[in-house]
PDB file of N, CA and C in Angstrom:
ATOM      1  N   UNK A   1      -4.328  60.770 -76.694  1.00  0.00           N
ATOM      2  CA  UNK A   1      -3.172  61.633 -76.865  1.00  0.00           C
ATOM      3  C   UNK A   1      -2.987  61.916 -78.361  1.00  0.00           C
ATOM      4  N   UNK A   2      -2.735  62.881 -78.642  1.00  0.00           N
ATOM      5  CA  UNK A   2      -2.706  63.653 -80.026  1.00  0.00           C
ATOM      6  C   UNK A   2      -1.165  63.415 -80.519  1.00  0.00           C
ATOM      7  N   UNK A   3      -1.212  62.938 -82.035  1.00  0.00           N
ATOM      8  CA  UNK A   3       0.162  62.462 -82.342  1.00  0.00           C
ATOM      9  C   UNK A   3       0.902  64.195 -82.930  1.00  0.00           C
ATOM     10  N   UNK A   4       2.103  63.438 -82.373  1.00  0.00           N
ATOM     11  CA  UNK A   4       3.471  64.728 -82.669  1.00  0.00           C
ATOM     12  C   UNK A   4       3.377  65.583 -83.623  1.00  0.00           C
ATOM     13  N   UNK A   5       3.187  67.032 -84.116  1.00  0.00           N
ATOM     14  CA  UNK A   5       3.531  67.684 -85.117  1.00  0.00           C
ATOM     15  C   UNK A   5       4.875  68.353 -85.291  1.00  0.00           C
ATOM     16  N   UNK A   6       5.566  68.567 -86.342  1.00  0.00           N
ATOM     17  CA  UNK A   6       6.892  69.334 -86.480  1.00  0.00           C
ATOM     18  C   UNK A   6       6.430  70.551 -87.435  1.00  0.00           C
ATOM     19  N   UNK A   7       7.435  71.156 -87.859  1.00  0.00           N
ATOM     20  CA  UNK A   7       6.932  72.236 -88.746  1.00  0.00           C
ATOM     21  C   UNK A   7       8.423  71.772 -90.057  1.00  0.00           C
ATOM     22  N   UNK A   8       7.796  71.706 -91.358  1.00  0.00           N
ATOM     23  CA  UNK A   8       9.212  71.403 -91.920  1.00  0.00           C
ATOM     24  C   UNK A   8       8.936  72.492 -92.933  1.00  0.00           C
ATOM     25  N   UNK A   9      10.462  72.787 -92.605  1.00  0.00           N
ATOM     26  CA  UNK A   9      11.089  74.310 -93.774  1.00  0.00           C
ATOM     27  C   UNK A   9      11.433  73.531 -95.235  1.00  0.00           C
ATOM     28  N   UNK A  10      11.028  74.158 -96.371  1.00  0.00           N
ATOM     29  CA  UNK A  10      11.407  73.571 -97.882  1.00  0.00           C
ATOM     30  C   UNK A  10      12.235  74.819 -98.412  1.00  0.00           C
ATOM     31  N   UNK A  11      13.139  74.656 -98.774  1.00  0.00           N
ATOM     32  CA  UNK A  11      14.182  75.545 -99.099  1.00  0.00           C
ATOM     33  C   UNK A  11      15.009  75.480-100.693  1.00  0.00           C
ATOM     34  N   UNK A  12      15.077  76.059-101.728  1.00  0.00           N
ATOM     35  CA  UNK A  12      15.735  75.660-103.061  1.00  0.00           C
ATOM     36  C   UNK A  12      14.781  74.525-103.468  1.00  0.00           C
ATOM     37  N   UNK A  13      15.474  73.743-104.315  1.00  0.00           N
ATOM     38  CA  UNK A  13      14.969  72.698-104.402  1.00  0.00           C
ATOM     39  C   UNK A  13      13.652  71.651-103.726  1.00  0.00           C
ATOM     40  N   UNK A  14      14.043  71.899-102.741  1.00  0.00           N
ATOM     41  CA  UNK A  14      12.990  71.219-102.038  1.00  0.00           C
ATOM     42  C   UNK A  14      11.935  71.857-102.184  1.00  0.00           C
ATOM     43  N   UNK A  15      11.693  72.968-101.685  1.00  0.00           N
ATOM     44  CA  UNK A  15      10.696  73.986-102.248  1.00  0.00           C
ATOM     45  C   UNK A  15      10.361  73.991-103.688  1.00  0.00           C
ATOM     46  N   UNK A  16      10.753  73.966-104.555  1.00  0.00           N
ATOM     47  CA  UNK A  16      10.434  73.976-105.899  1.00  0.00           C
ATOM     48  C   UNK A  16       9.523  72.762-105.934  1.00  0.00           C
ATOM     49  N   UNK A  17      10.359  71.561-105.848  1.00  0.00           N
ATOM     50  CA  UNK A  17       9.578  69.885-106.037  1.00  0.00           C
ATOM     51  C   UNK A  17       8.364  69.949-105.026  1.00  0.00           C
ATOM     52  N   UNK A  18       7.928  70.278-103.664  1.00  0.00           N
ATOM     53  CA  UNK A  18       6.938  69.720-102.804  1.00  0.00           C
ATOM     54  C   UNK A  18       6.336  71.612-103.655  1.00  0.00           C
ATOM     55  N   UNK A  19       6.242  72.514-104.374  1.00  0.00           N
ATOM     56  CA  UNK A  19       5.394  73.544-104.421  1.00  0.00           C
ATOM     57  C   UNK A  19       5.529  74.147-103.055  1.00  0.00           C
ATOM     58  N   UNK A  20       6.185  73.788-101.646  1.00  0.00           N
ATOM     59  CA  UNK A  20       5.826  74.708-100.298  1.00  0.00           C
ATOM     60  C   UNK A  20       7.261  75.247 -99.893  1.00  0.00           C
ATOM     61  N   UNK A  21       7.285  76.011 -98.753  1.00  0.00           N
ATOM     62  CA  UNK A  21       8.213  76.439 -98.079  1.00  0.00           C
ATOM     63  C   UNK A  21       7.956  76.324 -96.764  1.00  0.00           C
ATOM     64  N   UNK A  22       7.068  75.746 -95.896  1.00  0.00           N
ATOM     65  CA  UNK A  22       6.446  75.186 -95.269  1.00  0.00           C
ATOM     66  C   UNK A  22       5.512  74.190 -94.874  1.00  0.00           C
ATOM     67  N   UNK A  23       5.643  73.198 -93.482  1.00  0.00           N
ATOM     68  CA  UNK A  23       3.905  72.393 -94.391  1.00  0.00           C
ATOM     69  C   UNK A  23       4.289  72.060 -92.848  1.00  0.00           C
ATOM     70  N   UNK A  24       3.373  71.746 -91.851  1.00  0.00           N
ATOM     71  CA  UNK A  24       3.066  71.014 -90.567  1.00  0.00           C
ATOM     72  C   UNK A  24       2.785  69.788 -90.950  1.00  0.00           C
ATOM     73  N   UNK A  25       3.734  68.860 -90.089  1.00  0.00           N
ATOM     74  CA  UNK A  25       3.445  67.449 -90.643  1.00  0.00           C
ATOM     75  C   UNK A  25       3.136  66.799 -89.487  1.00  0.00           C
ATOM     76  N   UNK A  26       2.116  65.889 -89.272  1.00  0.00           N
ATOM     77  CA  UNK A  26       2.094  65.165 -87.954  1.00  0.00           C
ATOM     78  C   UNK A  26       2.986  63.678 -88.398  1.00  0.00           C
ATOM     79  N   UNK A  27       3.756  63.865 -87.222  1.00  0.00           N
ATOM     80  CA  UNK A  27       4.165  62.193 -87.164  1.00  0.00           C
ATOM     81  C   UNK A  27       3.543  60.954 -87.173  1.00  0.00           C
ATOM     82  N   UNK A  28       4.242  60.266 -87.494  1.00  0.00           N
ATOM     83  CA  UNK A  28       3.696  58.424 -87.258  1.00  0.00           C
ATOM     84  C   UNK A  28       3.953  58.133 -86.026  1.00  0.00           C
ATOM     85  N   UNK A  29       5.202  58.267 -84.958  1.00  0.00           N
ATOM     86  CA  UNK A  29       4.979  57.870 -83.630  1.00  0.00           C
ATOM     87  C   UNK A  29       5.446  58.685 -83.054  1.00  0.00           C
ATOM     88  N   UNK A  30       5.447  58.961 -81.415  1.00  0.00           N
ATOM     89  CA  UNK A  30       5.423  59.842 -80.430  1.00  0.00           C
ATOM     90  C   UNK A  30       7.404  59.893 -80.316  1.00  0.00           C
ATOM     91  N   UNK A  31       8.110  58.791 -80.879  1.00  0.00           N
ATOM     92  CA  UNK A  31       9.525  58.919 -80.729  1.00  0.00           C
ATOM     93  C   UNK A  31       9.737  58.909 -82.440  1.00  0.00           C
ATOM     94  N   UNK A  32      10.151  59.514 -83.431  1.00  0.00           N
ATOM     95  CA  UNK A  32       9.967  59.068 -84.567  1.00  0.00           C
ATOM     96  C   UNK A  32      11.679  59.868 -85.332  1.00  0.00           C
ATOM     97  N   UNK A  33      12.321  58.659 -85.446  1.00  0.00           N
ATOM     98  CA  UNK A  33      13.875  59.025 -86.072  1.00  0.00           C
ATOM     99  C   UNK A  33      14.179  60.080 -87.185  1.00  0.00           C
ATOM    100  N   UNK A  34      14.393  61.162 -86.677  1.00  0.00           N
ATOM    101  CA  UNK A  34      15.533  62.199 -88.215  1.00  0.00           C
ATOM    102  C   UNK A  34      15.522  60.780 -89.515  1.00  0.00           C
ATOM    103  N   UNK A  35      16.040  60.148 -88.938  1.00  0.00           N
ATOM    104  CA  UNK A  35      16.689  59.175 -90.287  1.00  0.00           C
ATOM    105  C   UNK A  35      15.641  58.754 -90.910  1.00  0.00           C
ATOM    106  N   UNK A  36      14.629  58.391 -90.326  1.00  0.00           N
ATOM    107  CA  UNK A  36      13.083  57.835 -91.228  1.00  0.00           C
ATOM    108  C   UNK A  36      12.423  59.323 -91.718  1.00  0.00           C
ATOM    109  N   UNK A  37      12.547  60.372 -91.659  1.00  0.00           N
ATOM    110  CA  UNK A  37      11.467  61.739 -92.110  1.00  0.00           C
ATOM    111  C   UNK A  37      11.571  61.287 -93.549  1.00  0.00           C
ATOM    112  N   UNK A  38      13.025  61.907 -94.374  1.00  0.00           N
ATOM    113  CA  UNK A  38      13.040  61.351 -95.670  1.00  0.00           C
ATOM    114  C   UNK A  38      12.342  60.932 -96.357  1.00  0.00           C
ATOM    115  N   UNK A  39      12.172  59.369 -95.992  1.00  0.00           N
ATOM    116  CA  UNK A  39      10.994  58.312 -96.563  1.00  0.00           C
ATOM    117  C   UNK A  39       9.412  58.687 -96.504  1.00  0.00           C
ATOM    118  N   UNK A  40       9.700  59.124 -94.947  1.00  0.00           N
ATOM    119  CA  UNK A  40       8.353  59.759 -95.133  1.00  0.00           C
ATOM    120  C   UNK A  40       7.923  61.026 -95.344  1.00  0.00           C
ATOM    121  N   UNK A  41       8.649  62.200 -95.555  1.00  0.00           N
ATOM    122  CA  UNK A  41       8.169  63.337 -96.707  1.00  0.00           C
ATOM    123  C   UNK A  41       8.080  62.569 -98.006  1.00  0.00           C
ATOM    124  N   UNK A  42       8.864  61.841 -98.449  1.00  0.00           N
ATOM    125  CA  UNK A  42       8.204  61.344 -99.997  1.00  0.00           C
ATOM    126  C   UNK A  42       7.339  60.923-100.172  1.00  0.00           C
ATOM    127  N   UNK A  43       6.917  60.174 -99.583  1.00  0.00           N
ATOM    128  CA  UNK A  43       5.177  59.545 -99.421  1.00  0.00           C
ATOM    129  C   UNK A  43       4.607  60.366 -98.883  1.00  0.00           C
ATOM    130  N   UNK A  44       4.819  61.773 -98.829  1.00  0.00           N
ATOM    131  CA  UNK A  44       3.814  62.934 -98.590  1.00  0.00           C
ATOM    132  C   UNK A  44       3.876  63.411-100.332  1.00  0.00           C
ATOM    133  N   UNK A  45       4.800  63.407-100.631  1.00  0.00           N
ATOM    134  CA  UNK A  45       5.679  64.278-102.108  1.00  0.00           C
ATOM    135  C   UNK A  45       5.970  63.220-102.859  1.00  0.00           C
ATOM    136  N   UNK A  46       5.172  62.242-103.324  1.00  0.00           N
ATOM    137  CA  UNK A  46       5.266  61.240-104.584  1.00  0.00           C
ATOM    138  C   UNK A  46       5.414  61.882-105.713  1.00  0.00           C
ATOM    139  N   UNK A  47       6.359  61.087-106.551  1.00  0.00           N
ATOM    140  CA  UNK A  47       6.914  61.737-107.866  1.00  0.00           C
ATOM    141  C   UNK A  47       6.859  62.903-108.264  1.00  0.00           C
ATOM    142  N   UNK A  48       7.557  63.535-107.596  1.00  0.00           N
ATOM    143  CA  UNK A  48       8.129  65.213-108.061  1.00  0.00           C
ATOM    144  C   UNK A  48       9.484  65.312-107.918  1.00  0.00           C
ATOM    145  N   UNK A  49      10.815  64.159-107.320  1.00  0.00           N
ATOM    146  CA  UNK A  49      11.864  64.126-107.853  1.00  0.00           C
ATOM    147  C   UNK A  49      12.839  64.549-105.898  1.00  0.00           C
ATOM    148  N   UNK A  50      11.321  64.544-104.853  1.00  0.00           N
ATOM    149  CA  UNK A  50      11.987  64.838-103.456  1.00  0.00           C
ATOM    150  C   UNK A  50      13.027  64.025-103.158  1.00  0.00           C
ATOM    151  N   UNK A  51      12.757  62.830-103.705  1.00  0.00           N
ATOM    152  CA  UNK A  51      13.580  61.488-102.845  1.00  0.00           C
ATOM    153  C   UNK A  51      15.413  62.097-102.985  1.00  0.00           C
ATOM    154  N   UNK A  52      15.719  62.452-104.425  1.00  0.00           N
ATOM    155  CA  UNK A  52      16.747  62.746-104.746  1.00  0.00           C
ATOM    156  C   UNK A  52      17.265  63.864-104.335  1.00  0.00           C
ATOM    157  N   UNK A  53      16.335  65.107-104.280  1.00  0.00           N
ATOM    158  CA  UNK A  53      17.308  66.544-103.302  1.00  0.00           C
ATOM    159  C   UNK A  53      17.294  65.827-102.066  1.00  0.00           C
ATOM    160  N   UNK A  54      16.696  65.042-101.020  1.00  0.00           N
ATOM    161  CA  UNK A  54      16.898  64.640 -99.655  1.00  0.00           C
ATOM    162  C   UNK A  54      18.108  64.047 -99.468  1.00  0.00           C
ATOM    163  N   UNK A  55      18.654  63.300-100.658  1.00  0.00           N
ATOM    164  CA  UNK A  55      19.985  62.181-100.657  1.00  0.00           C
ATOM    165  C   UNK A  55      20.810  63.305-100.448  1.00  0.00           C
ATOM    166  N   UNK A  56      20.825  64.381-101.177  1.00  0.00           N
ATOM    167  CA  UNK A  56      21.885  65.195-101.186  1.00  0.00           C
ATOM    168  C   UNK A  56      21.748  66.317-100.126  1.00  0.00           C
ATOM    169  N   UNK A  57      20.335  66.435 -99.629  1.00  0.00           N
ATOM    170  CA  UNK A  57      20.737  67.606 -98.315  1.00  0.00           C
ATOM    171  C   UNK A  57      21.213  67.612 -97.267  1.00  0.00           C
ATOM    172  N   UNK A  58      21.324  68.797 -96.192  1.00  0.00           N
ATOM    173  CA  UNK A  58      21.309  68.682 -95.095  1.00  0.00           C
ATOM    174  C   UNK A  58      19.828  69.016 -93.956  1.00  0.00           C
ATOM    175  N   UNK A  59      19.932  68.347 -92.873  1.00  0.00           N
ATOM    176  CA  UNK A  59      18.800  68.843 -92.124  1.00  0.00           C
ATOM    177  C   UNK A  59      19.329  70.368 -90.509  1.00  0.00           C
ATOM    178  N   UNK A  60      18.550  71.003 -90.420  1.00  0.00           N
ATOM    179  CA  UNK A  60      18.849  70.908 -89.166  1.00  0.00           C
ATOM    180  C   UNK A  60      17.393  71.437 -88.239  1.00  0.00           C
ATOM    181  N   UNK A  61      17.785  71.333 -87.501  1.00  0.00           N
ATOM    182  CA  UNK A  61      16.530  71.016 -86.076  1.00  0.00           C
ATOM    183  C   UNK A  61      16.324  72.017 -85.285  1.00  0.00           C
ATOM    184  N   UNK A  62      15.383  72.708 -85.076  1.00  0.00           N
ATOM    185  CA  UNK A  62      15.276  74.306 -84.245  1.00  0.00           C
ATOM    186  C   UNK A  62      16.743  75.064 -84.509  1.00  0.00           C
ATOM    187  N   UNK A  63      16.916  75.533 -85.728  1.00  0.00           N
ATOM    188  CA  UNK A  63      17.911  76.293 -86.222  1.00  0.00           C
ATOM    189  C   UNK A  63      19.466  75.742 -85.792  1.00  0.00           C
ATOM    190  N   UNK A  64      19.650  74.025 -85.159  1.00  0.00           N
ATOM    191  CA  UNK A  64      21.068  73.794 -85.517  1.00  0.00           C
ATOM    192  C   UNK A  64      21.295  72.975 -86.367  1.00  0.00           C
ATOM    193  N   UNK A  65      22.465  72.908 -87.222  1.00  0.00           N
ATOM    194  CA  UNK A  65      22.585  71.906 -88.151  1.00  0.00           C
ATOM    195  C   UNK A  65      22.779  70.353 -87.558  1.00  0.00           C
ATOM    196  N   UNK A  66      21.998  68.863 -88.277  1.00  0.00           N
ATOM    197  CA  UNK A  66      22.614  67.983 -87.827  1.00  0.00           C
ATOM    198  C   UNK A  66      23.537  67.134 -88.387  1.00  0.00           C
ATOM    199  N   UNK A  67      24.278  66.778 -87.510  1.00  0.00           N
ATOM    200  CA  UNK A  67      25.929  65.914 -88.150  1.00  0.00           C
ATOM    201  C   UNK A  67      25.353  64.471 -88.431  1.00  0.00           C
ATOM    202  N   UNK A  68      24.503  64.235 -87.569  1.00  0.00           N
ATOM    203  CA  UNK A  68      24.394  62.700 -87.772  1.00  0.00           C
ATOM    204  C   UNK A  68      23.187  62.444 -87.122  1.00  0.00           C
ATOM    205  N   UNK A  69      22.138  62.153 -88.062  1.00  0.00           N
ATOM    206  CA  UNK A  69      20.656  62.050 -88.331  1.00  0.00           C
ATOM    207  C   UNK A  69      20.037  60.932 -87.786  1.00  0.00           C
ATOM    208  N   UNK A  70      20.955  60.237 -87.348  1.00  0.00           N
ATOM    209  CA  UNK A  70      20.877  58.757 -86.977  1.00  0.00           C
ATOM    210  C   UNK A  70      20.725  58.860 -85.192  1.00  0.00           C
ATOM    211  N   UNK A  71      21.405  60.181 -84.576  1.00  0.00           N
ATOM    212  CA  UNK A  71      21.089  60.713 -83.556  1.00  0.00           C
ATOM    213  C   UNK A  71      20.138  61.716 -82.966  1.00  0.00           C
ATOM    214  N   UNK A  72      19.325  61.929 -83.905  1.00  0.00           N
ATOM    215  CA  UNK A  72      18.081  62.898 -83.421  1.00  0.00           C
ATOM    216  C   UNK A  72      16.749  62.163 -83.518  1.00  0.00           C
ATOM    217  N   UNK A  73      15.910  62.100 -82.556  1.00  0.00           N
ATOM    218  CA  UNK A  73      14.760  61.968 -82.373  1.00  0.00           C
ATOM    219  C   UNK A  73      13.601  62.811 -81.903  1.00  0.00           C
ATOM    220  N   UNK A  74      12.504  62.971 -83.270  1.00  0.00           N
ATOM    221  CA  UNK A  74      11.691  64.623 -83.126  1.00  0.00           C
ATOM    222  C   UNK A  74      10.595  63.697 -82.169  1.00  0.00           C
ATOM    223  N   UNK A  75      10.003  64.874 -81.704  1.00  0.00           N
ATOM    224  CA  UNK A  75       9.215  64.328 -80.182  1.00  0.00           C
ATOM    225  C   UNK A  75       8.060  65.227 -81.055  1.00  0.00           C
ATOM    226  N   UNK A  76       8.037  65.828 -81.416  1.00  0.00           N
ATOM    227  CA  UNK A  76       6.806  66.848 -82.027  1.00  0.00           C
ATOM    228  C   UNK A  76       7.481  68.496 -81.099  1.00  0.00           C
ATOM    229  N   UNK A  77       7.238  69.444 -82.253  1.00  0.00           N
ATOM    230  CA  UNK A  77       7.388  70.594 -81.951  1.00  0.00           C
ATOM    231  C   UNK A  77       8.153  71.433 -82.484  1.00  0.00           C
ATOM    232  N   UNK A  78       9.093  70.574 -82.853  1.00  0.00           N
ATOM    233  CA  UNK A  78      10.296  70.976 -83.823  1.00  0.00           C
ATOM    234  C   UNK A  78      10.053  71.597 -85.054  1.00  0.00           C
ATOM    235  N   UNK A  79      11.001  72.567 -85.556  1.00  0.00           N
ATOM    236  CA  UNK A  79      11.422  73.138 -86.473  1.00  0.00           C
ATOM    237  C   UNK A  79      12.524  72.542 -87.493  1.00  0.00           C
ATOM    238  N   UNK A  80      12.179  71.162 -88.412  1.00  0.00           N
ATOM    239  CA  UNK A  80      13.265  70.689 -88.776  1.00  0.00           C
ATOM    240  C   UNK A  80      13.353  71.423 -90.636  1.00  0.00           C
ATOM    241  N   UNK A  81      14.674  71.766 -90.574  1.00  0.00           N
ATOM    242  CA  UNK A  81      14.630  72.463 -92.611  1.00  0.00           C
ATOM    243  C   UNK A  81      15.945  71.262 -93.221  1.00  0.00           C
ATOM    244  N   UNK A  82      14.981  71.450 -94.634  1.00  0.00           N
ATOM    245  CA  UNK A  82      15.808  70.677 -95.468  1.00  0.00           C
ATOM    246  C   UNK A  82      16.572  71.863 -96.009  1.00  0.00           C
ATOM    247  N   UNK A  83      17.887  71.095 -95.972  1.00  0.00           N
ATOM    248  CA  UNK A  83      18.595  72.131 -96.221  1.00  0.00           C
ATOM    249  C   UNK A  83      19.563  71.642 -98.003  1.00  0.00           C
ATOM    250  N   UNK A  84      18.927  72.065 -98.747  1.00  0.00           N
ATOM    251  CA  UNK A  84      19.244  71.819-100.169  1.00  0.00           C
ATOM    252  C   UNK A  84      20.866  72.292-100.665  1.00  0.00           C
ATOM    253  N   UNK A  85      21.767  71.605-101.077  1.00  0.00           N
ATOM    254  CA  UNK A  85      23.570  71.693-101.576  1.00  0.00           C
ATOM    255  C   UNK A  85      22.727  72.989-102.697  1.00  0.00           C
ATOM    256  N   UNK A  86      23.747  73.810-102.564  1.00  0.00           N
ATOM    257  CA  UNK A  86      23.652  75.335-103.450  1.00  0.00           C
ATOM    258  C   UNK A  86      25.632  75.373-103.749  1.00  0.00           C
ATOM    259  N   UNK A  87      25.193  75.715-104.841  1.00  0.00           N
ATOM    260  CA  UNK A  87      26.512  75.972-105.827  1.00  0.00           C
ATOM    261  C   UNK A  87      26.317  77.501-106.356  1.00  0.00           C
ATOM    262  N   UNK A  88      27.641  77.762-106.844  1.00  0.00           N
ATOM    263  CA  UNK A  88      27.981  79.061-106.876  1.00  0.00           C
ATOM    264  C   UNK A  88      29.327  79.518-107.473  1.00  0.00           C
ATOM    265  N   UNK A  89      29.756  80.783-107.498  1.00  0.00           N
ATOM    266  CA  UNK A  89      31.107  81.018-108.210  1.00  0.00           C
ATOM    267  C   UNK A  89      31.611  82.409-107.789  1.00  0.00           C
TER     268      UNK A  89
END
């Protein structure tokens, strides 16, 4: 059985630090927690400064936003975007 892929959106910031606006990532396991991606986009994106826009973004998952990251689990297939804090006036 072929492990899970998602598709992750890089947006502002995030985009700037990983260089993409896209990237297909295969998972580590077939149930694999919102709350662990984080850790592991950075160990895709070592020292370019990801760890820190992630503290401050939001995610959301086939175009809805999520409230609480601690409740989603990607199965593979998904569309998850980092969604980078933007300021303005």
């Amino acid at each position: 059985m072929s492990q899970p892929q998602i598709t992750v959106l890089y947006f502002a910031a995030a985009s700037t630090a990983t260089g993409l606006t896209e990237q297909s990532v295969t998972l580590p396991a077939s149930q694999y927690p919102l709350s662990s991606l984080s850790s592991f986009l950075v160990s895709l994106h070592p020292d370019v400064g990801l760890d820190k826009i992630l503290q401050s973004s939001q995610w959301s998952v086939n175009a809805e936003m999520v409230d609480n990251v601690e409740e989603v689990t990607l199965k593979g297939g998904e569309e998850v975007a980092v969604i980078c804090p933007v300021s303005g006036g």
